[in-house]
C-alpha atoms as a PDB file:
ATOM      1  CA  UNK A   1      13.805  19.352  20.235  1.00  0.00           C
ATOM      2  CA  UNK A   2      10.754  21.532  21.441  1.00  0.00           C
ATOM      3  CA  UNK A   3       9.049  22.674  24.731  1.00  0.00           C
ATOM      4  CA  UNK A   4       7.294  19.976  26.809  1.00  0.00           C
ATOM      5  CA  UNK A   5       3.704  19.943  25.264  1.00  0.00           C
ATOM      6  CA  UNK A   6       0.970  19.216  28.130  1.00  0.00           C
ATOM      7  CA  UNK A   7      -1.722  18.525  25.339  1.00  0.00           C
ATOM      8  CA  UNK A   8       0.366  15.789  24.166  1.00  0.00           C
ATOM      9  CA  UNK A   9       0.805  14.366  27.190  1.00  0.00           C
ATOM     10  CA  UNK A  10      -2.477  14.338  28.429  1.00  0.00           C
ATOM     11  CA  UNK A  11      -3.957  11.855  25.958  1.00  0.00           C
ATOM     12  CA  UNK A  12      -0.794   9.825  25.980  1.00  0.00           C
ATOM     13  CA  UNK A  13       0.630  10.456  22.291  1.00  0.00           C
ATOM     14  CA  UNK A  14       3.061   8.540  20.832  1.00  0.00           C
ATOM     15  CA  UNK A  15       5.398   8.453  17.766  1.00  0.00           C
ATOM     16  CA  UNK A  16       6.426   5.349  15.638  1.00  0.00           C
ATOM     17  CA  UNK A  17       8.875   5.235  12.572  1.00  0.00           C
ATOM     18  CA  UNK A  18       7.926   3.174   9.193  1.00  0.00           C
ATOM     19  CA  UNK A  19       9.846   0.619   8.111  1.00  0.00           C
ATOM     20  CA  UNK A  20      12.714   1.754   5.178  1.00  0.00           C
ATOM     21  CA  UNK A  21      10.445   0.461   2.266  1.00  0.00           C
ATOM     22  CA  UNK A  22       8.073   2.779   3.628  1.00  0.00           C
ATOM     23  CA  UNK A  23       9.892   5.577   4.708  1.00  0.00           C
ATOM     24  CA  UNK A  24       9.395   7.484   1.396  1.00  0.00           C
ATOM     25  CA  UNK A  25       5.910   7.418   1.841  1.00  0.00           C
ATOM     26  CA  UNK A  26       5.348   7.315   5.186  1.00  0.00           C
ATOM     27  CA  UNK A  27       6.504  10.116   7.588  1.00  0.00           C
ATOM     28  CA  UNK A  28       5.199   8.506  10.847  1.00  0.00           C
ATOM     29  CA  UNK A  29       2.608   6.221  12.758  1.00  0.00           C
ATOM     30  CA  UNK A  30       1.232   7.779  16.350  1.00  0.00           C
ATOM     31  CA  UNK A  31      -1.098   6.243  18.790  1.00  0.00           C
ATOM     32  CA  UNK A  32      -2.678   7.905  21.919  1.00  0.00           C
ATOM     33  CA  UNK A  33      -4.923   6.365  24.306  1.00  0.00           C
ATOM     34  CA  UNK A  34      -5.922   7.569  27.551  1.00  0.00           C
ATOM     35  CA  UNK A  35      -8.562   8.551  29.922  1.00  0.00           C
ATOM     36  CA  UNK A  36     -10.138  12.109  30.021  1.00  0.00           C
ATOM     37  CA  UNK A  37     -11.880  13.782  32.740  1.00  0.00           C
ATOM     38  CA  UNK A  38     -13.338  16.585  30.466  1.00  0.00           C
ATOM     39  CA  UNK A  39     -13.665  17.292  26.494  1.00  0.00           C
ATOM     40  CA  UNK A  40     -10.292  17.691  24.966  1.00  0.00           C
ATOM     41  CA  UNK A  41      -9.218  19.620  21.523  1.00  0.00           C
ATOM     42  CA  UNK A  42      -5.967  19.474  20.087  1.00  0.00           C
ATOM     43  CA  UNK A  43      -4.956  21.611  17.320  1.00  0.00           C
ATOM     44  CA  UNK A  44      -3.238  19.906  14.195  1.00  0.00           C
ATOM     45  CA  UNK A  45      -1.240  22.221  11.896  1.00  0.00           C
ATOM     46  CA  UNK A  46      -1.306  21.786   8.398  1.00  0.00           C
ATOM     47  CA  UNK A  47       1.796  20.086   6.299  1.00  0.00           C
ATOM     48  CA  UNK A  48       0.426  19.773   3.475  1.00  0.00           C
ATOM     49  CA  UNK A  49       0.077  15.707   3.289  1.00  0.00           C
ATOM     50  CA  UNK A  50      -2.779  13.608   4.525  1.00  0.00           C
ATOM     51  CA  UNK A  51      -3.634  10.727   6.383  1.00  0.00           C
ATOM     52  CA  UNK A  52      -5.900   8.372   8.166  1.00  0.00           C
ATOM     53  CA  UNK A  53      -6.947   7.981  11.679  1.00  0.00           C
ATOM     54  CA  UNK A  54      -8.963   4.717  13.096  1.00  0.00           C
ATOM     55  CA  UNK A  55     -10.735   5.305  15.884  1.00  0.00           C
ATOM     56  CA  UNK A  56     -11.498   2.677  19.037  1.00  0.00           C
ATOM     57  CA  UNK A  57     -13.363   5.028  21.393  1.00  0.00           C
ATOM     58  CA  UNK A  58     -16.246   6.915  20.584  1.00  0.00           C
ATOM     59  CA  UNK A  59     -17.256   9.237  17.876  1.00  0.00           C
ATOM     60  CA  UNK A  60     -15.299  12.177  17.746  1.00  0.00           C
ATOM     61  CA  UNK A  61     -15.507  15.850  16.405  1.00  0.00           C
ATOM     62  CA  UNK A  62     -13.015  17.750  13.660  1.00  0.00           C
ATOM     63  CA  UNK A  63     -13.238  21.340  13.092  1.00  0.00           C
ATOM     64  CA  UNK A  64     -11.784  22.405   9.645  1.00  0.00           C
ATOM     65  CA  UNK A  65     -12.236  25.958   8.584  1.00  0.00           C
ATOM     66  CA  UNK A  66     -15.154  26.736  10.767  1.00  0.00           C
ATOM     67  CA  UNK A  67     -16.586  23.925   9.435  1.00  0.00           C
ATOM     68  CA  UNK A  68     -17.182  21.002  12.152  1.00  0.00           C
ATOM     69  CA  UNK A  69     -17.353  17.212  10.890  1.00  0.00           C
ATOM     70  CA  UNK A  70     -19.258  14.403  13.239  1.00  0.00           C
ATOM     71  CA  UNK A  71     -17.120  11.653  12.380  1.00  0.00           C
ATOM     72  CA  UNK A  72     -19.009   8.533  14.003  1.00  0.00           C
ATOM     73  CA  UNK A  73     -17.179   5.930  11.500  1.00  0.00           C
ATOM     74  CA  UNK A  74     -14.297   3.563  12.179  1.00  0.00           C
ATOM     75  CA  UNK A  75     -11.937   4.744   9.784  1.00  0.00           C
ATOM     76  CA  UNK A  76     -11.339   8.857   8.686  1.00  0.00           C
ATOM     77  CA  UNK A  77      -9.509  10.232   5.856  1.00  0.00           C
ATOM     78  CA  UNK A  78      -7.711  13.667   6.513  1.00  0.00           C
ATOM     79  CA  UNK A  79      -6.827  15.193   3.765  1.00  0.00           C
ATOM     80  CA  UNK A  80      -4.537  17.756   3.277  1.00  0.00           C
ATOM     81  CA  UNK A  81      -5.602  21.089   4.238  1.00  0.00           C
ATOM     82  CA  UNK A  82      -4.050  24.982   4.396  1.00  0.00           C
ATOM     83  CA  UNK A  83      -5.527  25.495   7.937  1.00  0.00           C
ATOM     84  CA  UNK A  84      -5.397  23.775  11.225  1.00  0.00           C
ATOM     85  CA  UNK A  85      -7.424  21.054  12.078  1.00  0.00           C
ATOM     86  CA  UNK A  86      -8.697  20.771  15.358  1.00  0.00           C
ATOM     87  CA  UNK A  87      -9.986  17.044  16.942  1.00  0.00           C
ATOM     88  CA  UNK A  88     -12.720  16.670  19.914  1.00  0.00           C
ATOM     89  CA  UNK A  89     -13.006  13.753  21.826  1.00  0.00           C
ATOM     90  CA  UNK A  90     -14.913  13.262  25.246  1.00  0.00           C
ATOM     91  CA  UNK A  91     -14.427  10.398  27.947  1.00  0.00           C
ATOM     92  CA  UNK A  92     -12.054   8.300  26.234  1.00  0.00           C
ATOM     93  CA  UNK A  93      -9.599   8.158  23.529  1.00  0.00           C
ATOM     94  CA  UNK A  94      -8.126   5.335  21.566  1.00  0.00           C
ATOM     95  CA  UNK A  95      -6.836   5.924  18.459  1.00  0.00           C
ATOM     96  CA  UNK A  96      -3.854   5.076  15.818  1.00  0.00           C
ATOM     97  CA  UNK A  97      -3.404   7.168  12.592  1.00  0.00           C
ATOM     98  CA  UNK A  98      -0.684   7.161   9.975  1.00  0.00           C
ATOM     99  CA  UNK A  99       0.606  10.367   8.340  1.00  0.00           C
ATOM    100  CA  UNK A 100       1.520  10.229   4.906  1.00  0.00           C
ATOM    101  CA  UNK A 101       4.776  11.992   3.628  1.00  0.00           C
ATOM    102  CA  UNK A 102       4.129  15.247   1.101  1.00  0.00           C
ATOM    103  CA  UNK A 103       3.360  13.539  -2.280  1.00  0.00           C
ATOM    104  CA  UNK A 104       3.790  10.082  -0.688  1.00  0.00           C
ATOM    105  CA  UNK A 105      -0.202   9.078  -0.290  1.00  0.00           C
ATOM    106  CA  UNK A 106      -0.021   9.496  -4.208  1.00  0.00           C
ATOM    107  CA  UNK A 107       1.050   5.503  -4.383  1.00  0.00           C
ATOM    108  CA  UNK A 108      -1.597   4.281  -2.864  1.00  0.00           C
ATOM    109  CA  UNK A 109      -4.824   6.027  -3.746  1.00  0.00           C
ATOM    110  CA  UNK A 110      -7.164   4.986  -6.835  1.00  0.00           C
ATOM    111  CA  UNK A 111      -9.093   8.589  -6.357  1.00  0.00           C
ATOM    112  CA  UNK A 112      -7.102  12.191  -7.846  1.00  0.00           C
ATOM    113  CA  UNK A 113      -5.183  13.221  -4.607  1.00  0.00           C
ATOM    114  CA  UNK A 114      -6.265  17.114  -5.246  1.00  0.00           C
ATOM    115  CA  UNK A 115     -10.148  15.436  -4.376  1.00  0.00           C
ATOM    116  CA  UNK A 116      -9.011  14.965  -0.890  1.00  0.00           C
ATOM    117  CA  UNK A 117      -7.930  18.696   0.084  1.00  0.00           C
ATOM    118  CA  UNK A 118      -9.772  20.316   2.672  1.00  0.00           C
ATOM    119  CA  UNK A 119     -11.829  17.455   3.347  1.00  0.00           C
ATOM    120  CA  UNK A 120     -12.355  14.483   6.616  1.00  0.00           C
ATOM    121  CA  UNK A 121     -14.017  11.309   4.444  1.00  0.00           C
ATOM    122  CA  UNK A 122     -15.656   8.044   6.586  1.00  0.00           C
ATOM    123  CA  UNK A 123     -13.234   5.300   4.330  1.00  0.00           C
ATOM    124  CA  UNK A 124     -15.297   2.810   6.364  1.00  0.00           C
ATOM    125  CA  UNK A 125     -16.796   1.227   2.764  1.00  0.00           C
ATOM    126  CA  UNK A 126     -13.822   2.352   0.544  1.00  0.00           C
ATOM    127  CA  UNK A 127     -11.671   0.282  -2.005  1.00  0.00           C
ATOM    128  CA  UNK A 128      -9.322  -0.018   0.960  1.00  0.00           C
ATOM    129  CA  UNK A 129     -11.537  -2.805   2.709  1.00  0.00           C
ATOM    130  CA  UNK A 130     -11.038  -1.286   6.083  1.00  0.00           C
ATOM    131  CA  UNK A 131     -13.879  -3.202   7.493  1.00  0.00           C
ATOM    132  CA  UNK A 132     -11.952  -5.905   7.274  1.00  0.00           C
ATOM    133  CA  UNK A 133      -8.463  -4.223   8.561  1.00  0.00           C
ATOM    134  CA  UNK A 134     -10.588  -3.034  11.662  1.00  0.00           C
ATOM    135  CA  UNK A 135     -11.889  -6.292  13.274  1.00  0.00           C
ATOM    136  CA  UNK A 136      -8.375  -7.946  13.057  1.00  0.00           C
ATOM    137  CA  UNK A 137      -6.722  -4.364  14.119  1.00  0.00           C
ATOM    138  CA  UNK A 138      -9.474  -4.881  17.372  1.00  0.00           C
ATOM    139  CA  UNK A 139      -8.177  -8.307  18.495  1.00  0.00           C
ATOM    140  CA  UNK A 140      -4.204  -7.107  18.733  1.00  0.00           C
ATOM    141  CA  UNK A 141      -3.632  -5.535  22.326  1.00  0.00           C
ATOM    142  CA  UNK A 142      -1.301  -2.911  22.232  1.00  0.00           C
ATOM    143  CA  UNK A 143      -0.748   0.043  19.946  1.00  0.00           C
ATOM    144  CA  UNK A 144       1.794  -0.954  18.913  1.00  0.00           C
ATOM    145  CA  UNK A 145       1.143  -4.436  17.595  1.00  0.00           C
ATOM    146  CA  UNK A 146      -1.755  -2.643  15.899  1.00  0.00           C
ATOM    147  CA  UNK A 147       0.861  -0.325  14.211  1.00  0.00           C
ATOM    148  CA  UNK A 148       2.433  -3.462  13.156  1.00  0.00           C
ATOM    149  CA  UNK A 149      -0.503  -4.562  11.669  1.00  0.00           C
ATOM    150  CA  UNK A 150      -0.967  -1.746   9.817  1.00  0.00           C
ATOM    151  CA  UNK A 151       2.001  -0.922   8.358  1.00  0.00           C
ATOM    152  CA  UNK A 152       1.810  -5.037   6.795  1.00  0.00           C
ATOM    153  CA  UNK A 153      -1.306  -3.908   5.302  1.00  0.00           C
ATOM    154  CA  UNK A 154       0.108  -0.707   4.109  1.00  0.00           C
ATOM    155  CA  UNK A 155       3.099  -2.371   2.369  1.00  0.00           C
ATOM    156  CA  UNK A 156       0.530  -4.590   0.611  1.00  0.00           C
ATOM    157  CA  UNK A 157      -0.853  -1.681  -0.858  1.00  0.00           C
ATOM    158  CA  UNK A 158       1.890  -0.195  -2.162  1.00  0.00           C
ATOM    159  CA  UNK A 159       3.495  -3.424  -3.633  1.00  0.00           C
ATOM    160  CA  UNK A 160       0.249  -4.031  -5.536  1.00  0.00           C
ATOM    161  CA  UNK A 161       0.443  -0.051  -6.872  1.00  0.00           C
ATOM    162  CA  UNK A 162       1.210   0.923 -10.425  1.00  0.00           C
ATOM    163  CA  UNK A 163       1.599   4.267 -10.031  1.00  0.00           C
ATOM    164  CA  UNK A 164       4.996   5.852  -9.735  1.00  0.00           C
ATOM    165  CA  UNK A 165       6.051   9.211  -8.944  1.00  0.00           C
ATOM    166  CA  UNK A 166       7.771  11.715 -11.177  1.00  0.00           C
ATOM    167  CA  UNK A 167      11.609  11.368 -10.722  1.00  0.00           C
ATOM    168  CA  UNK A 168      11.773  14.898  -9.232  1.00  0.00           C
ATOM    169  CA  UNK A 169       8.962  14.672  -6.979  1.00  0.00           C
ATOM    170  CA  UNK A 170      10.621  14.365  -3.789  1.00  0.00           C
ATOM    171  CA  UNK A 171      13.278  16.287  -4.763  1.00  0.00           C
ATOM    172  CA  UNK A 172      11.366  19.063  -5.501  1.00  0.00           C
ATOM    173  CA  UNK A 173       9.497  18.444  -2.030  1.00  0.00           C
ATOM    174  CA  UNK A 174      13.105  18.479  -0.013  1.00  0.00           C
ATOM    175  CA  UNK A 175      14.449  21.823  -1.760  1.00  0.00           C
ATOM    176  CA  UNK A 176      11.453  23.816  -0.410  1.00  0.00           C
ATOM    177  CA  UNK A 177      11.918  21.917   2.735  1.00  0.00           C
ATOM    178  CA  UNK A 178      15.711  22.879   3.072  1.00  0.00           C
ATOM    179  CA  UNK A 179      15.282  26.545   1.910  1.00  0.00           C
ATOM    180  CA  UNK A 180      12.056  26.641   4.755  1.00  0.00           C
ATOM    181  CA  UNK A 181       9.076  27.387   1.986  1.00  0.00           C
ATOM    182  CA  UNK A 182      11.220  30.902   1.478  1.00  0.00           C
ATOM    183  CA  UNK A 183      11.244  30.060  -2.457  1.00  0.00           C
ATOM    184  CA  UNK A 184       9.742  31.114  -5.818  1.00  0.00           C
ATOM    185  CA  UNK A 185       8.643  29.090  -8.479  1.00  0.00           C
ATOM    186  CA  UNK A 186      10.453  30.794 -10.539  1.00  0.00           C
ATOM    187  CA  UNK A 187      13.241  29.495  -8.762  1.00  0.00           C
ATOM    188  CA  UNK A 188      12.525  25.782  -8.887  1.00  0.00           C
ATOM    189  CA  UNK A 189      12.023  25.834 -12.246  1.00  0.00           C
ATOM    190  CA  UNK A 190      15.550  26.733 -12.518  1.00  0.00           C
ATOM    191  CA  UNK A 191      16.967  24.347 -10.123  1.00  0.00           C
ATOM    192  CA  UNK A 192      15.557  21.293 -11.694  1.00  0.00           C
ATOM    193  CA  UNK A 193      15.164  22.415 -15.744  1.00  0.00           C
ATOM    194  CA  UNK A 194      11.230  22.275 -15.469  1.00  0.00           C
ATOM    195  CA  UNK A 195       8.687  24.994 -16.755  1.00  0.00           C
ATOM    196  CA  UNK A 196       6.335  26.380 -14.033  1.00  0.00           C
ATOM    197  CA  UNK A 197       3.288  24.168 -15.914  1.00  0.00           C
ATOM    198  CA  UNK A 198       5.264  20.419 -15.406  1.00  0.00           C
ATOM    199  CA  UNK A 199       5.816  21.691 -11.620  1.00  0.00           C
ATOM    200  CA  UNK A 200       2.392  22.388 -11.159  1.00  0.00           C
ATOM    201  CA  UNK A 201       1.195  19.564 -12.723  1.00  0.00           C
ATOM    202  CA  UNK A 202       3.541  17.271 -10.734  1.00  0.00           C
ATOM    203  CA  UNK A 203       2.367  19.398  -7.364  1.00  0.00           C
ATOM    204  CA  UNK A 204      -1.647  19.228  -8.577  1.00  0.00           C
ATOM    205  CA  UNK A 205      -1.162  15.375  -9.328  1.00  0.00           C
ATOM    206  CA  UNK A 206       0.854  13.868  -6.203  1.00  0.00           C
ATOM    207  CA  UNK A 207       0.393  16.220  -3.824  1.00  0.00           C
ATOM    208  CA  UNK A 208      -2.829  17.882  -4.212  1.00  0.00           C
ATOM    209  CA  UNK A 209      -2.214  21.045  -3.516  1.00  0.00           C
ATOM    210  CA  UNK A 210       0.214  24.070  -5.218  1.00  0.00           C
ATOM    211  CA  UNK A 211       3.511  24.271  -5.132  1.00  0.00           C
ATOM    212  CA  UNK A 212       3.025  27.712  -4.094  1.00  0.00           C
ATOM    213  CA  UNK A 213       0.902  26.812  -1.150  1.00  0.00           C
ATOM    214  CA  UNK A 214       3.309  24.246  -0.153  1.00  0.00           C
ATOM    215  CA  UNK A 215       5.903  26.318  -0.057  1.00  0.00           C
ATOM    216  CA  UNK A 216       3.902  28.908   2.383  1.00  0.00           C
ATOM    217  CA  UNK A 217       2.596  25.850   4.693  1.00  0.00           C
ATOM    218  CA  UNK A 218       6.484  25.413   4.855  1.00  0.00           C
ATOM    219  CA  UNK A 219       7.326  28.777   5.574  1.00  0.00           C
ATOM    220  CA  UNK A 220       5.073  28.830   8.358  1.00  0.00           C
ATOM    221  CA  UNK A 221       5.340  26.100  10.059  1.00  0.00           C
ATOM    222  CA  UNK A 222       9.408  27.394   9.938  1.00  0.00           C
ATOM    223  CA  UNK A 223       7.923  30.204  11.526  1.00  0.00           C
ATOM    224  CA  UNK A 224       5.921  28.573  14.202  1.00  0.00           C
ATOM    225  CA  UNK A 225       8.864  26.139  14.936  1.00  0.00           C
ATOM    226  CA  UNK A 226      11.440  29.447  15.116  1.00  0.00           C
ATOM    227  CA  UNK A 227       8.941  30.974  17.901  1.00  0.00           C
ATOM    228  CA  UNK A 228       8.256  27.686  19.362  1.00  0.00           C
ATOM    229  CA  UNK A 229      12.101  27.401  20.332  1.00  0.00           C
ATOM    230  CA  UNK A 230      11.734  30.869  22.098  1.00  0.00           C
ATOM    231  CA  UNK A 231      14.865  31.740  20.638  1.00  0.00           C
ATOM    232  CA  UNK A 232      14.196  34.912  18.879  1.00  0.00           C
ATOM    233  CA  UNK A 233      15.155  38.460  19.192  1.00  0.00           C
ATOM    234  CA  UNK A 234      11.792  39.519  18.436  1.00  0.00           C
ATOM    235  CA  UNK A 235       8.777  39.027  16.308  1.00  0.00           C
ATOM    236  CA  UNK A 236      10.003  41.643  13.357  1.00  0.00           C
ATOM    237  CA  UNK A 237      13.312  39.968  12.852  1.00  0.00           C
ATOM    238  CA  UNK A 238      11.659  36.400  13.019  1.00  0.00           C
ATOM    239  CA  UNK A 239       9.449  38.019  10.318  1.00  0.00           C
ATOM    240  CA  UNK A 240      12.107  39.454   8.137  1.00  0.00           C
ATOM    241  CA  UNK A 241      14.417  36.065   8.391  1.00  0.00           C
ATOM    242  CA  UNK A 242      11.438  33.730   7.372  1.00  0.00           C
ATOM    243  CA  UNK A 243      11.070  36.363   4.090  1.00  0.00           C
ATOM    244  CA  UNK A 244       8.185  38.669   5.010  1.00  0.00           C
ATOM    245  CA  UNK A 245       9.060  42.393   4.115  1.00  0.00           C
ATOM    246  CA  UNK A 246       5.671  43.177   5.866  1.00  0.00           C
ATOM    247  CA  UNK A 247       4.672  43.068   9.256  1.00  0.00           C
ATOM    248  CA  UNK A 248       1.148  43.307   8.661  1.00  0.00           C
ATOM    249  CA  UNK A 249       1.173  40.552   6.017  1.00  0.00           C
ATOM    250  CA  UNK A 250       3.139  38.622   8.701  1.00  0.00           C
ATOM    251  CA  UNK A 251       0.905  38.603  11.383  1.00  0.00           C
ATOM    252  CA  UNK A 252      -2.597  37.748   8.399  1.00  0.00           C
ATOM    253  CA  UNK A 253      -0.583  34.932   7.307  1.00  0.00           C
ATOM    254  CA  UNK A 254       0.222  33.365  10.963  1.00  0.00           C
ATOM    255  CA  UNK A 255      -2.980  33.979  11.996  1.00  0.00           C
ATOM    256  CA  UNK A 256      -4.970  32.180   8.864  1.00  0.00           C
ATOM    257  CA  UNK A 257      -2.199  29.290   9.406  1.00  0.00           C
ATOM    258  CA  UNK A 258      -2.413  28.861  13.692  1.00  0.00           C
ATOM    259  CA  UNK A 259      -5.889  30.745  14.302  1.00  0.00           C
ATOM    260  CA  UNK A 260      -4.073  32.800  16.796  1.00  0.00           C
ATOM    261  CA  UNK A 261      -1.461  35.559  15.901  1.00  0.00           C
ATOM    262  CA  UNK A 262       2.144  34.965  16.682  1.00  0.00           C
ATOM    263  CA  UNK A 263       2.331  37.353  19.593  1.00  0.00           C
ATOM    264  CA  UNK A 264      -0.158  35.021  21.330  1.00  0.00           C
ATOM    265  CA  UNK A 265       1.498  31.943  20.190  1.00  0.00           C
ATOM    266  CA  UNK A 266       5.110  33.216  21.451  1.00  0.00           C
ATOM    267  CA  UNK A 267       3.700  34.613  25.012  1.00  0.00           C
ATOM    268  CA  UNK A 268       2.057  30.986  25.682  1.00  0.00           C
ATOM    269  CA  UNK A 269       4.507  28.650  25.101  1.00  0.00           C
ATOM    270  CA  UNK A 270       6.548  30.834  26.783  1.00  0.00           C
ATOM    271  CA  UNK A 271       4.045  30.990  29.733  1.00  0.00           C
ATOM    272  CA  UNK A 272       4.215  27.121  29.042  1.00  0.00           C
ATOM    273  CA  UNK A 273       7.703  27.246  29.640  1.00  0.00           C
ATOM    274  CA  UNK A 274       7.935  28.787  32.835  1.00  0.00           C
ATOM    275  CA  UNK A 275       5.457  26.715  34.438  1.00  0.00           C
ATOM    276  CA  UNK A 276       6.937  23.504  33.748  1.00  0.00           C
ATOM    277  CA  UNK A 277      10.411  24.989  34.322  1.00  0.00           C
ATOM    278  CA  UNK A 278      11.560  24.804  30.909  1.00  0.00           C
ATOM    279  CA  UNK A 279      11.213  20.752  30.410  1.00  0.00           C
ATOM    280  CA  UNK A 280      11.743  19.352  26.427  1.00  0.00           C
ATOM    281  CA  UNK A 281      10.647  16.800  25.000  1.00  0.00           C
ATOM    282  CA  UNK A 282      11.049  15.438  21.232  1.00  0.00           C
ATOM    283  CA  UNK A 283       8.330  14.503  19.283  1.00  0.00           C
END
């Protein structure tokens, strides 16, 4: 449960759950579609897995890094990054997207997963056949039944893979998860009898991107979720709970993760708060 977010709400965003063959693979389908009277941006954080948007509107605009990507194609990759993304559209929006769980995309990709990091890819013309996907994805009317659609083709894909994921992949995954990125490697090597090489190579191959960064993406984002719940004492102990001995360090960190530093994060949601008298939401 979190703090009513307006940005959300404005371009009419909306959560769907995968089937349970998917589930390991699939963390969750969204749609928004709406109306806008001016240019909107809405800042994704990073969580370290990827995913796909397909887009119904107009072209659109992702910022990655400083780095800002026209994406005029039907169908983008988003690949799995260790900053926030941050998508522009204008006019209209009408979109649906799937978001793959941490080392779940690895099923259904030909390409090395580590290619995709840090990187928004037009898969108009890729094995996928999304062309194809698109036009019958255009005659459904809702969301929804799009969703639908999707996730048939997505099972179809993973059916047909022969890759499988190490045994202790997702294990791994839900350890740093449960222990909120706060974690050595040192540590997991103990925990599940593998030497730091296997983990990285496990990390490198299905998740495309160290277990060491994982772990901090997690950490943060525990961070960002503590603050978000405005339930804190105050910025040093949230600090010193999530496992920074260093204030300084603290605030770097945050601020290469949200582009803003958490002082500034924690005063506007709680300005957010206020204003909208303290309504929640779940998404």
């Amino acid at each position: 449960m979190g703090y009513f977010n307006k940005d959300l709400d404005d371009i009419g965003f909306k959560l769907y759950e995968p089937n349970e063959k998917l589930k390991p693979y699939i963390y969750n389908y969204w749609s928004t579609k709406n109306s806008l009277e001016k240019e909107k941006t809405n800042k994704i954080l990073s969580d370290g897995s990827l995913g796909f948007m397909i887009n119904f509107s107009k072209p659109f605009r992702i910022t990655l890094n400083e780095k800002t990507y026209f994406c005029s194609g039907k169908t983008t990759l988003m690949g799995q990054t260790k900053h926030p993304l941050f998508l522009t559209f204008n006019d209209y929006i009408d979109a649906i997207g799937v978001r793959f769980t941490v080392a779940g995309a690895y099923r259904f990709f030909d390409e090395k997963i580590e290619s995709f990091l840090d990187k928004n890819i037009n898969y108009d013309n890729s094995f996928w056949d999304f062309n194809s996907l698109y036009q019958d994805l255009e005659n459904r009317k809702s969301n929804k039944e799009k969703i639908e659609l999707f996730e048939e083709f997505l099972l179809k894909r993973l059916e047909a893979s022969k890759k499988r994921n190490n045994p202790n992949t997702f294990d791994i995954v839900k350890f740093i998860d449960d222990r909120k990125g706060d974690i050595s490697i040192e540590s997991l090597c103990d925990e599940f009898l593998l030497s730091k090489r296997q983990i990285e190579r496990i990390f490198k191959n299905e998740v495309g991107i160290s277990a060491k960064l994982y772990s901090r993406i997690i950490r943060l984002r525990n961070v960002r979720d503590s603050l978000s719940s405005l339930e804190v004492d105050n910025l040093t102990s949230t600090a010193y709970d999530s496992g920074f001995f260093d204030q300084a360090h603290f605030i770097k960190e945050f601020k290469s993760f949200m582009k803003e530093t958490p002082k500034n994060y924690y005063e506007n949601k709680l300005t957010m708060a206020k204003l909208l008298n303290f309504k929640k939401f779940e998404a």
